[in-house]
Each structure stands twice: as C-alpha cells, then as structure tokens.
Protein backbone atom coordinates (compact mmCIF):
# COMPACT_ATOMS: atom_id res chain seq x y z
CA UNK A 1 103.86 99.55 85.83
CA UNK A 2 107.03 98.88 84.26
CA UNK A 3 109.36 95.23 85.07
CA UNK A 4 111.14 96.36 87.43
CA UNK A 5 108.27 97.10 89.46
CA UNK A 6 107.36 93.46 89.03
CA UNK A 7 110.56 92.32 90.01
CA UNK A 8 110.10 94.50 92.72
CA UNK A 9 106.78 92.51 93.42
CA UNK A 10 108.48 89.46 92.97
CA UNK A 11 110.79 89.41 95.17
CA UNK A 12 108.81 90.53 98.03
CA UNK A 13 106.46 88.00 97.62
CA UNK A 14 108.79 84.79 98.09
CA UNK A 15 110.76 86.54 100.91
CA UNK A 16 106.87 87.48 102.63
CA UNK A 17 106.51 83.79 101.56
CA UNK A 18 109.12 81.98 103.43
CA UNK A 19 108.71 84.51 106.78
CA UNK A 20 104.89 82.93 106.66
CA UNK A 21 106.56 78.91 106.50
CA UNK A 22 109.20 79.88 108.91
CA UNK A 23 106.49 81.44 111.32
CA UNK A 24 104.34 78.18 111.78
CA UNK A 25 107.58 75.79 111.59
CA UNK A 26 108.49 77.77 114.89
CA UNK A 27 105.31 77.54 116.33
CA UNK A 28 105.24 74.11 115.94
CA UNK A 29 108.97 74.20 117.15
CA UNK A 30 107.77 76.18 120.73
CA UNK A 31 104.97 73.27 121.04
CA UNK A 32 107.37 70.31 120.14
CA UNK A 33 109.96 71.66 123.01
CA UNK A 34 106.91 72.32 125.33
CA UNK A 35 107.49 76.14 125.95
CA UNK A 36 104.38 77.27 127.62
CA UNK A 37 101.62 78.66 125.61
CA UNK A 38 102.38 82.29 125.70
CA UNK A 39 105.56 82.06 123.81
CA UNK A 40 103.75 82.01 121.04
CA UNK A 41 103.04 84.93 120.76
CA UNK A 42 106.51 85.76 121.34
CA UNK A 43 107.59 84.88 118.36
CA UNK A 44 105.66 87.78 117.07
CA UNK A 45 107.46 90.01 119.97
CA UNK A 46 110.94 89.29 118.78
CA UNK A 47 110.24 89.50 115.42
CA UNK A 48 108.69 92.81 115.34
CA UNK A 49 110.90 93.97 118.47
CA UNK A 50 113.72 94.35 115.49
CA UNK A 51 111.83 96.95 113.49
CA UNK A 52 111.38 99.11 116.43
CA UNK A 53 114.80 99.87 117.96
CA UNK A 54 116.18 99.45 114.37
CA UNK A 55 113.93 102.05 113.25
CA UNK A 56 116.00 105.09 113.53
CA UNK A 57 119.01 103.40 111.67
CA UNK A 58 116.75 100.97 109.02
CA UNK A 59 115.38 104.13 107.61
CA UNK A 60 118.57 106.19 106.99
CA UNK A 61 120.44 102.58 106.06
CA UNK A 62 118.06 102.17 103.18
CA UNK A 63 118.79 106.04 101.79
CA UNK A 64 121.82 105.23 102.04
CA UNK A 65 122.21 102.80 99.31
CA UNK A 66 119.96 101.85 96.13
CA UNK A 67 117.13 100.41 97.60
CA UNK A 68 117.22 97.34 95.33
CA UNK A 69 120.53 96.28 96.75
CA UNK A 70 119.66 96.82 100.06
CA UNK A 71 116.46 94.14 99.36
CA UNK A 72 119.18 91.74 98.50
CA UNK A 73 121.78 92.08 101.29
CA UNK A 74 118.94 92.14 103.85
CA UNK A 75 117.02 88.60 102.32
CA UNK A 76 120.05 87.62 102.35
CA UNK A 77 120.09 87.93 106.77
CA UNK A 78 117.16 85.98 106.25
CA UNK A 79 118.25 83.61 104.70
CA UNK A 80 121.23 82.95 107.93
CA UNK A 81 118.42 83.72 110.61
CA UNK A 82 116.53 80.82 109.46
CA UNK A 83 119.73 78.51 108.85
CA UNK A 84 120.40 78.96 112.48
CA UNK A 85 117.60 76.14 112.81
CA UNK A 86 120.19 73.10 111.88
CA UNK A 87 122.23 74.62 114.26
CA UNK A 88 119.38 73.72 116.82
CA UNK A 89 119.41 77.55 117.74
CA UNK A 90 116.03 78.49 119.70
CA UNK A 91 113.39 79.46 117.53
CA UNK A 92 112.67 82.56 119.15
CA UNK A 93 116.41 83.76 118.03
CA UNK A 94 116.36 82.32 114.65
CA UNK A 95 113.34 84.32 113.98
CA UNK A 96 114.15 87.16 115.95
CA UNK A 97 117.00 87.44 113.29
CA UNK A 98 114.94 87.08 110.76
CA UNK A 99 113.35 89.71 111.87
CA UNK A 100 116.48 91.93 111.78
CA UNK A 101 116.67 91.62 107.80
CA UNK A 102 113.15 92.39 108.03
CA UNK A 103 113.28 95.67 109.90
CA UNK A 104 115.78 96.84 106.62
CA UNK A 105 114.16 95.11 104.28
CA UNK A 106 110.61 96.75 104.64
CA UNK A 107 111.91 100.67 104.27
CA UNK A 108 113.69 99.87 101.19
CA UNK A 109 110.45 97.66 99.71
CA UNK A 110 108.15 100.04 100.29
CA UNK A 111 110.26 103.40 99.81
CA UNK A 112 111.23 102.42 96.37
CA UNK A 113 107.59 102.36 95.15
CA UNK A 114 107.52 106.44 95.73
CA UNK A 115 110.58 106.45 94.22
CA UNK A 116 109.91 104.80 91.22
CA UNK A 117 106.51 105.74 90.82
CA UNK A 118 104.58 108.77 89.99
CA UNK A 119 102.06 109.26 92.67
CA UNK A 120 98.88 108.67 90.78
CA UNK A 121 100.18 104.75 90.84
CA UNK A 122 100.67 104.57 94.25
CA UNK A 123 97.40 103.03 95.50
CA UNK A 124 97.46 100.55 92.41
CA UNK A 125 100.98 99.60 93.12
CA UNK A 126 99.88 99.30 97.06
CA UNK A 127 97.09 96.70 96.58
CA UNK A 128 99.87 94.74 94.37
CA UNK A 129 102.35 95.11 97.02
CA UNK A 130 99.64 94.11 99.67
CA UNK A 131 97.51 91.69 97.96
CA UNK A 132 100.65 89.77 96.67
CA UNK A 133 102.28 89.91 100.45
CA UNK A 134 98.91 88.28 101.67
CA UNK A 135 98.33 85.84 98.74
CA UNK A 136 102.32 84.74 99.99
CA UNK A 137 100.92 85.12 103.62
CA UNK A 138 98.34 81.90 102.44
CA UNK A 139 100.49 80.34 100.66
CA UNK A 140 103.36 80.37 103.53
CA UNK A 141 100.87 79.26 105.94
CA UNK A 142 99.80 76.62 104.29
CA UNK A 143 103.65 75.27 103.58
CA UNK A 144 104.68 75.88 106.99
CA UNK A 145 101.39 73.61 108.17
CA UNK A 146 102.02 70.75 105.93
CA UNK A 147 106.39 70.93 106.85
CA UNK A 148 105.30 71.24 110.53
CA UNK A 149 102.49 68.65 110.49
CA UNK A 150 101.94 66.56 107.54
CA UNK A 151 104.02 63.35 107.36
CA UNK A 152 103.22 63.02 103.78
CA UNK A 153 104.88 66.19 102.80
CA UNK A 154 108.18 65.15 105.07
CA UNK A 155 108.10 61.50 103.68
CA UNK A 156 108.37 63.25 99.59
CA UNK A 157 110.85 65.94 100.98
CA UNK A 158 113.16 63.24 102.21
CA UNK A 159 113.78 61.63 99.55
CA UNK A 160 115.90 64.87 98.11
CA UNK A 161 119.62 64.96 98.44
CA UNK A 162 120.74 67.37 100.67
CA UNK A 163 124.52 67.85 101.94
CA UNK A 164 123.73 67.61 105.31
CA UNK A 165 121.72 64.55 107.26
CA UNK A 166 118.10 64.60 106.20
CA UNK A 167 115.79 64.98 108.74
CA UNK A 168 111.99 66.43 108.94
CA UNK A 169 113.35 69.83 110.23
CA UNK A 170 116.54 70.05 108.16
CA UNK A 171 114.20 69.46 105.08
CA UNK A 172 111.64 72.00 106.38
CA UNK A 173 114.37 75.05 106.42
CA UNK A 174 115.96 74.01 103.69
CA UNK A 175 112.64 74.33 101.83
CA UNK A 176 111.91 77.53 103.45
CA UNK A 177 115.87 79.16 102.55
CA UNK A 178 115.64 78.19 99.07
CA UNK A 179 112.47 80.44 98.95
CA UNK A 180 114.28 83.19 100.41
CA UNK A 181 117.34 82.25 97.30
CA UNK A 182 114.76 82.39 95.20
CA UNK A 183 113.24 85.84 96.34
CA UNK A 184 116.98 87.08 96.10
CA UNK A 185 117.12 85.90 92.61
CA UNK A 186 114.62 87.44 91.40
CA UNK A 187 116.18 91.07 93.44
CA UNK A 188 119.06 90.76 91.23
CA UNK A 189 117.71 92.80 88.16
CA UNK A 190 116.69 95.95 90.31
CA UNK A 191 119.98 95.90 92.56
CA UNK A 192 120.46 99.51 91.37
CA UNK A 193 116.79 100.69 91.49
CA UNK A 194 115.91 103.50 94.22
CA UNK A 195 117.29 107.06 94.78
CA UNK A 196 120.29 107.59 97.03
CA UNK A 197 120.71 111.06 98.92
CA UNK A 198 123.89 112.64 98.60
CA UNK A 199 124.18 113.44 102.29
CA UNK A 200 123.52 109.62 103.40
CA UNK A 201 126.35 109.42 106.02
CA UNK A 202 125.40 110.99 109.35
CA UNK A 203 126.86 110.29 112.78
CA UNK A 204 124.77 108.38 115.26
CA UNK A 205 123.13 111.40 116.81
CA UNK A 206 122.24 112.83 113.43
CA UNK A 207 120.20 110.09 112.94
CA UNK A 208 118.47 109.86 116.33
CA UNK A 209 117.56 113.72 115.79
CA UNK A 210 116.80 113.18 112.11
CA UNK A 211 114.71 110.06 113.33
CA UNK A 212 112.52 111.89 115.98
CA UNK A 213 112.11 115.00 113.79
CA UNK A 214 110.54 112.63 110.99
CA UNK A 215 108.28 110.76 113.46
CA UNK A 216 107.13 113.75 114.88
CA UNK A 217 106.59 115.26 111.36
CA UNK A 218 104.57 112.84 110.20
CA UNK A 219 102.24 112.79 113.53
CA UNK A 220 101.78 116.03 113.22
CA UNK A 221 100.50 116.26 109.43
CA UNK A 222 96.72 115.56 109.49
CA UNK A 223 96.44 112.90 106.79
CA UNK A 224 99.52 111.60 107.61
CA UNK A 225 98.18 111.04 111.60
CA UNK A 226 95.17 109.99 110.56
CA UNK A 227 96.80 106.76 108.23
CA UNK A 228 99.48 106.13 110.61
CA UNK A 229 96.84 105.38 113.22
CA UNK A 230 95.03 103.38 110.97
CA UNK A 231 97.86 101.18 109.63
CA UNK A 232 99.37 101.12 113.07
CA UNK A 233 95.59 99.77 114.32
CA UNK A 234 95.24 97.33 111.12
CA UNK A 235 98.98 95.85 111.36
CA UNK A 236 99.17 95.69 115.19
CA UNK A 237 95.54 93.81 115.64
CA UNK A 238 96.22 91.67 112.64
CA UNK A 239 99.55 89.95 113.91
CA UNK A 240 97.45 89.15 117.08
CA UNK A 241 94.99 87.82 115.59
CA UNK A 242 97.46 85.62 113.17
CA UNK A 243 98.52 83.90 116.16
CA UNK A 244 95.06 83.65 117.79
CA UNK A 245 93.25 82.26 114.95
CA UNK A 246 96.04 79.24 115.45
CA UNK A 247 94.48 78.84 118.70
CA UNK A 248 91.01 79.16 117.94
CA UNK A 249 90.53 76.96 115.01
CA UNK A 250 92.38 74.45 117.21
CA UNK A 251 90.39 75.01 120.46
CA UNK A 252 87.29 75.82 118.78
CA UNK A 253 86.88 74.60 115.81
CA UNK A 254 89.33 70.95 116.52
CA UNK A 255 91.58 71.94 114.20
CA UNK A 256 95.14 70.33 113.81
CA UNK A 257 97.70 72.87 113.05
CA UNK A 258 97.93 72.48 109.28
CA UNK A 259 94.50 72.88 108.97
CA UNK A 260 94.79 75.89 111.58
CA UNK A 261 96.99 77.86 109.16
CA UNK A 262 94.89 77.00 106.34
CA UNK A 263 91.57 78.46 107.92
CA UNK A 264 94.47 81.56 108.42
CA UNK A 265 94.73 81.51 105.17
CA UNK A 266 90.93 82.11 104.45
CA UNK A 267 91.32 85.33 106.20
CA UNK A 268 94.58 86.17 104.57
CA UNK A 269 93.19 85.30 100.91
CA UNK A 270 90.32 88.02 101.22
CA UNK A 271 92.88 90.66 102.38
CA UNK A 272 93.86 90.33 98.91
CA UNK A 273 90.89 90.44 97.32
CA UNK A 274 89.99 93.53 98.91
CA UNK A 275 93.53 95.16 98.04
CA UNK A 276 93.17 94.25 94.77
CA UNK A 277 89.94 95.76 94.59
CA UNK A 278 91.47 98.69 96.72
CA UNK A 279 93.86 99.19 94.54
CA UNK A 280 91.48 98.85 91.34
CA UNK A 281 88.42 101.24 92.70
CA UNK A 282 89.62 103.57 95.44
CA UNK A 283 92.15 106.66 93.71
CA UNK A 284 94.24 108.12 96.16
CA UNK A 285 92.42 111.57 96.73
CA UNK A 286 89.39 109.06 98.38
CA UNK A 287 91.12 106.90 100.40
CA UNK A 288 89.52 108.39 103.43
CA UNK A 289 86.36 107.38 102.03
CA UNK A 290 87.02 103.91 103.09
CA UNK A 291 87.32 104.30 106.70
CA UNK A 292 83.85 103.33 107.95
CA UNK A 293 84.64 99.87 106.80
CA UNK A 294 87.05 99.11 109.90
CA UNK A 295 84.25 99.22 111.99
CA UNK A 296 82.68 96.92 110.22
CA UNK A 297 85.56 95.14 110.79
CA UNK A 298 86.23 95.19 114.05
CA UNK A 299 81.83 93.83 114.42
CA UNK A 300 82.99 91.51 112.46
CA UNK A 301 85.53 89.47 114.89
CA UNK A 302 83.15 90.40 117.67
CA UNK A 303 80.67 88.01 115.88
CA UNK A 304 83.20 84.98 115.40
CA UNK A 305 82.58 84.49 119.20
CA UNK A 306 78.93 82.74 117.77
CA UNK A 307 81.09 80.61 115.35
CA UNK A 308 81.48 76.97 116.31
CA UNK A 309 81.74 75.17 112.84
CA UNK A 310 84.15 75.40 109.71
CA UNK A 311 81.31 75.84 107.73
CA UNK A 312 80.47 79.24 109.16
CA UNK A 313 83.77 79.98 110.21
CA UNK A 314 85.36 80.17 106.04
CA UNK A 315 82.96 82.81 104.95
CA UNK A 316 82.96 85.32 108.33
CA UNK A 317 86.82 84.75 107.90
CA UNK A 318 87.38 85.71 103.95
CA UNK A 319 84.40 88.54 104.61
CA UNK A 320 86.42 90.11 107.60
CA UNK A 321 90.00 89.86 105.24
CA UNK A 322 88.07 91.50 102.16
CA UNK A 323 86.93 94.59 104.58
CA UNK A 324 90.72 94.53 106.18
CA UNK A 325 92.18 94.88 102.68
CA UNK A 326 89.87 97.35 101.48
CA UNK A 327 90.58 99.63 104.28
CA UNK A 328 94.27 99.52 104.85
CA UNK A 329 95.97 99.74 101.61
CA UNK A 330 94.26 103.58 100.26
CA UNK A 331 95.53 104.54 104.11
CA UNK A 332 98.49 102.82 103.26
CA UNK A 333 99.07 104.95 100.11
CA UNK A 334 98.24 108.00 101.69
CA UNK A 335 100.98 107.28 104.54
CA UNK A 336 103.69 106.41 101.49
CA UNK A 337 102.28 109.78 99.65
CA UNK A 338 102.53 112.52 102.39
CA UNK A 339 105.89 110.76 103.98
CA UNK A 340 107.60 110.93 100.51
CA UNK A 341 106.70 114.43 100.43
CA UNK A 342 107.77 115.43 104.21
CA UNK A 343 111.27 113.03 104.10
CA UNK A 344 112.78 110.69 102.48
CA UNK A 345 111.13 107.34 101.23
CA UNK A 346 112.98 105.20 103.66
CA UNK A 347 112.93 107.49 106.33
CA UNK A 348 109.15 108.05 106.38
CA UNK A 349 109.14 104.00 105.81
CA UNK A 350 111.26 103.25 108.76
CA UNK A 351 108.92 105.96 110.81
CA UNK A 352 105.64 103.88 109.49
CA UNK A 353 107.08 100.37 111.02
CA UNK A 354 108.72 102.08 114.09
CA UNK A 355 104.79 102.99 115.08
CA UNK A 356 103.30 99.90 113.39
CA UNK A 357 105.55 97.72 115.36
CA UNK A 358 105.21 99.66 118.55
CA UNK A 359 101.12 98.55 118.13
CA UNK A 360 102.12 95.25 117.35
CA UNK A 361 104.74 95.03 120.07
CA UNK A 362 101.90 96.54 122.86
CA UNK A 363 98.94 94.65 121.23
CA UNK A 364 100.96 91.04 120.79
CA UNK A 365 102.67 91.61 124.73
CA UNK A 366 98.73 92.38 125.84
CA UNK A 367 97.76 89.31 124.19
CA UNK A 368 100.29 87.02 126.21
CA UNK A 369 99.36 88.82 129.04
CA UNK A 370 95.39 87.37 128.27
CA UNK A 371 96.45 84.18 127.63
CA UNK A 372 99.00 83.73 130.83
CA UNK A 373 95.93 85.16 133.31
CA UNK A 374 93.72 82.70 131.20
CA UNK A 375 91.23 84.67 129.60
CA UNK A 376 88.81 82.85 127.73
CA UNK A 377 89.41 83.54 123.66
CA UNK A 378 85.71 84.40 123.00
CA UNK A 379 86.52 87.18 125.59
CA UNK A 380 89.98 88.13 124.21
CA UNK A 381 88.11 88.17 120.42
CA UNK A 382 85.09 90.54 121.55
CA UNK A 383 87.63 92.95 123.08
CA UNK A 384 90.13 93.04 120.05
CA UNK A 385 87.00 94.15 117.75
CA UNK A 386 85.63 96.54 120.13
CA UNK A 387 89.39 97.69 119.87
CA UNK A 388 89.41 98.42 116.62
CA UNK A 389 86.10 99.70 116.32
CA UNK A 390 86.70 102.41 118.45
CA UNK A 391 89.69 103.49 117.06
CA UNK A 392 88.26 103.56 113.81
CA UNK A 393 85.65 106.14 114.89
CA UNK A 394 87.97 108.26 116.71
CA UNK A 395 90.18 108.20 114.00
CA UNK A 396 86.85 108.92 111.30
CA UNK A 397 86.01 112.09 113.65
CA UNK A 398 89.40 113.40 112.80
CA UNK A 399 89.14 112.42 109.30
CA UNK A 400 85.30 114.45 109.01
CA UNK A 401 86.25 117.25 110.88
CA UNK A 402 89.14 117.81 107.88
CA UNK A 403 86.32 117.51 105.36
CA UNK A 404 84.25 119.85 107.27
C-alpha cells in the first residue's frame, strides 16, 4: 500500500463521514417538521434513487477523467447539497443531491483501487476501504445524534463565529460541510491518480448500449453473479435496517435519537472489525468460502425480536456487524476483480451500485410500505433475516455447484 492509496482512504472516510451526520440531522429534520413516519425511509429512497438512473452515465463519467479528480469535483456537490439546508431547502432534496455526488463519487472510489493496485491487494485494500467507511459510518452517527439532539453539543458549537446567523441547524451543516472540505483536502494529492481510456467520449446511446452490455456481462459471469447478488443482498438489507434500528432502539429499547444512532453504531463498529479481519485472513481465491456466514446473519436479526434491553441488545448488534463484514468485503473483491477484467473499473463500478441500489431502492420502498400498513417491527425484523437467509443459500448452491 503506497500514500496515495491512503489518501485515497482518507478522503473517503470524511466524505462517508459527513453523509452519516447529514443522514440523522435529516431525520431529525423529517421529525421536527412532522412528515409522517415513512419518510424516513425516504431519505434513503432519494439518496440511493441517484445512483440508479445515474448509473449508465456515473460509470463512463468516471473513465472519463482521472479518477482522483473526479473524487474532488463530486465531494465537492456534496458539499452544495448539504448547504442547501440554510437555504431551508427540504431535506429530502438536500440529500437527494447529496446523493447525486455520491452516485459519481463511488465508481471513481472504488474503480481506482483496481487501477492502482495489483490484484493480490485487492481484498486487503477492500476491508480498508470498508472497515474505514463503517468506522466513519459510527463516527457520523454519533455526530449527527449529538448536532440533532444534544443541547450541550449546540450550546459549545455556538459559540464559533460563523458569517452567517448562528443557529442550532446552521451550526450543524456547517460542521458537517467542513468535513466534506476536509475530505476534499485531503483528495488534492491524488487529483491525477486513475487510468483514463482514450475513447472516453461517447454519445448518449453509446453509453446506454455500453451500459446494458456491461450489466449484462457481469450477470452473466458466474463469480461475478454470484458477488453481485451478495453485495446487492448485504447493501440493500443493510440501509433498511440503518433506518430501522433508529426505530427500534427508540420503540424498543426507549432510546432518544442520539443514543439511537449510537446503538447504530455498535452494529456499524463490528462491520469493521470483521472487514479488517476479512481483509487480513480471507485471500481473494477463498472468498467464496465465507458465504455460509450470511446465514448466520440473517438468524441473527431474526433473534433481536427476543431483545428488550441495551444490555443484550450491544453484543447481538456488534456480533451480527462482525459476520456482515466478514462476508461482504472477499465478495466485494471478487466483484471489483472479475469487473476490472470484463470492463472498465468505473464501468463495472457504476454496474455494481446500479444493482446495489436497485436492492436498496426495492428493499427501503418495501420497508415504507411495512411501516405505512403498520406492521409490527418484530415482524418486519424476522422477515428481513429470513430474507437474507434465503438468498444466501440460493446464492451458496450456485457457488457449490461451481466447486463441484
């Protein structure tokens, strides 16, 4: 791993940082304008809404150019997406933009690791890439809890000069922009980093062909279906249960929300312990191997619905995370490994969140659709494990009967 790698790391990190604060400021936002519950998880909708009908343009965008300076311009969208909060914009359009630097930023984040990279580091540089994202995932949670809800933390903030009127939202975003400055600082020193094809301009049908060929490709490759299902199961169960965790430790558990995102943050902090130990133990020619472990997953949320205490509730949490983390990022690599080879690194990047985000999308809208008929959450957890449980065996078949 060389520095700009790091710098790589780096700047992901505070940018995955501030999305996390900016998430749970809007959430508080939705409750303080008294939106109905199931906006909530639109927030998630909007967000991820960009990466999908971007996807055929982020991909080829982020070929275009060195992916290093296409980190910066697009942290730099952020950056106006979440300023559009002073301007009392709705928080489901602030973040929505957001989520259009997002959608650009990802295929240039990721893609640059397999172009930078030999192969062999792939799953090593994956758990950092992963296990840092989460660790800012915590960390993000936590700030966005203590700007949305803690008085203490408003009452210190205020007492910064600002140019504008201070007040406990202005001080919140501008907290949560200078993280994204800060993440753009630290893209500055691998603005050049990343291949760039020669034939990068293409009309807008090109690209639509181009775009379908690739997703196609990559379904029809057997390891590559096989970790596209799996990180498309793993990404679009884990944004629902971001949001429903919120509303468990609150129902359940009598949570406020700061603490809400901090019991998140359990489950988010042993994500990254098990990439890190993903990333340490599991070389890329076994990441298969690990693929039993998301139904052990998935038996693990089904048990939560027996959880009525914090005390129980922190271990179960940081257990489930360290299984999630330990089975994602080897399929993760995999995915990054046979798209680099089939396409180009954005390309196969942009194909990777266009699915992802279509699970998300589905899983997040079925979600609203639970809470607005007014499913009980015990009943809403035991389905989303038995979800991913028998995924995960379907998708293990395919996996043995390639071994076989």
């Amino acid at each position: 791993m060389n520095a700009a790698f790091f710098a790589i790391v780096g700047a992901q990190f505070f940018s995955s940082l501030a999305d996390s604060a900016l998430f749970i400021l809007c959430v508080s936002l939705v409750a303080t304008l008294s939106f109905p519950q199931w906006m909530t998880p639109m927030l998630k909708m909007g967000f991820v809404l960009s990466y999908i009908v971007l996807a055929p343009f982020a991909g080829a965008f982020a070929d275009r150019f060195p992916k290093g300076r296409v980190m910066l311009l697009t942290n730099t969208v952020k950056m106006l997406g979440c300023s559009l909060i002073l301007a009392k914009a709705n928080p489901l359009l602030a973040y929505g933009i957001v989520g259009l630097g997002a959608s650009a930023y990802s295929p240039a984040k990721y893609g640059i690791l397999a172009e930078v990279l030999p192969p062999r580091r792939l799953v090593a540089a994956n758990g950092w890439i992963e296990g840092t994202t989460v660790l800012a995932m915590i960390l993000g949670t936590v700030l966005g809890g203590a700007l949305s809800a803690n008085p203490q933390t408003i009452a210190w903030l205020l007492h910064l000069t600002l140019p504008w009127r201070a007040t406990p939202v202005g001080m919140a975003v501008a907290v949560i922009v200078m993280t994204y400055l800060l993440a753009t600082l630290l893209n500055l020193p691998v603005m050049h980093a990343g291949a760039r094809p020669a034939d990068a301009r293409r009309p807008l049908p090109s690209l639509l062909a181009d775009f379908y060929r690739c997703n196609r490709t990559l379904w029809q490759d057997r390891e590559g279906r096989i970790s596209l299902g799996v990180t498309s199961l793993f990404w679009g169960s884990g944004m629902v249960l971001q949001v429903l965790l919120l509303t468990w430790a609150q129902n359940v558990l009598g949570l406020t929300l700061d603490r809400a995102a901090a019991l998140q943050g359990v489950f988010a902090l042993g994500v990254a312990v098990g990439a890190a130990v993903a990333g340490k133990a599991v070389p890329l020619v076994r990441s298969l191997s690990v693929m039993p472990l998301g139904a052990v997953m998935g038996g693990g949320l089904c048990a939560m619905v027996w959880v009525h205490s914090v005390a129980v509730a922190l271990p179960l949490l940081l257990a489930i995370g360290i299984l999630a983390g330990l089975f994602v990022v080897p399929m993760n690599a995999i995915l990054q490994h046979r798209g680099h080879r089939l396409m180009p690194a954005g390309q196969s990047i942009a194909v990777q969140n266009f699915n992802e985000n279509l699970a998300i999308l589905l899983m997040t809208s079925t979600y609203a659709l639970a809470l607005q008929a007014q499913l009980r959450l015990d009943t809403v957890l035991v389905l989303l494990g038995l979800l991913i449980v028998l995924v995960t065996l379907v998708l293990r078949g395919m996996a043995a009967a390639r071994i076989d």
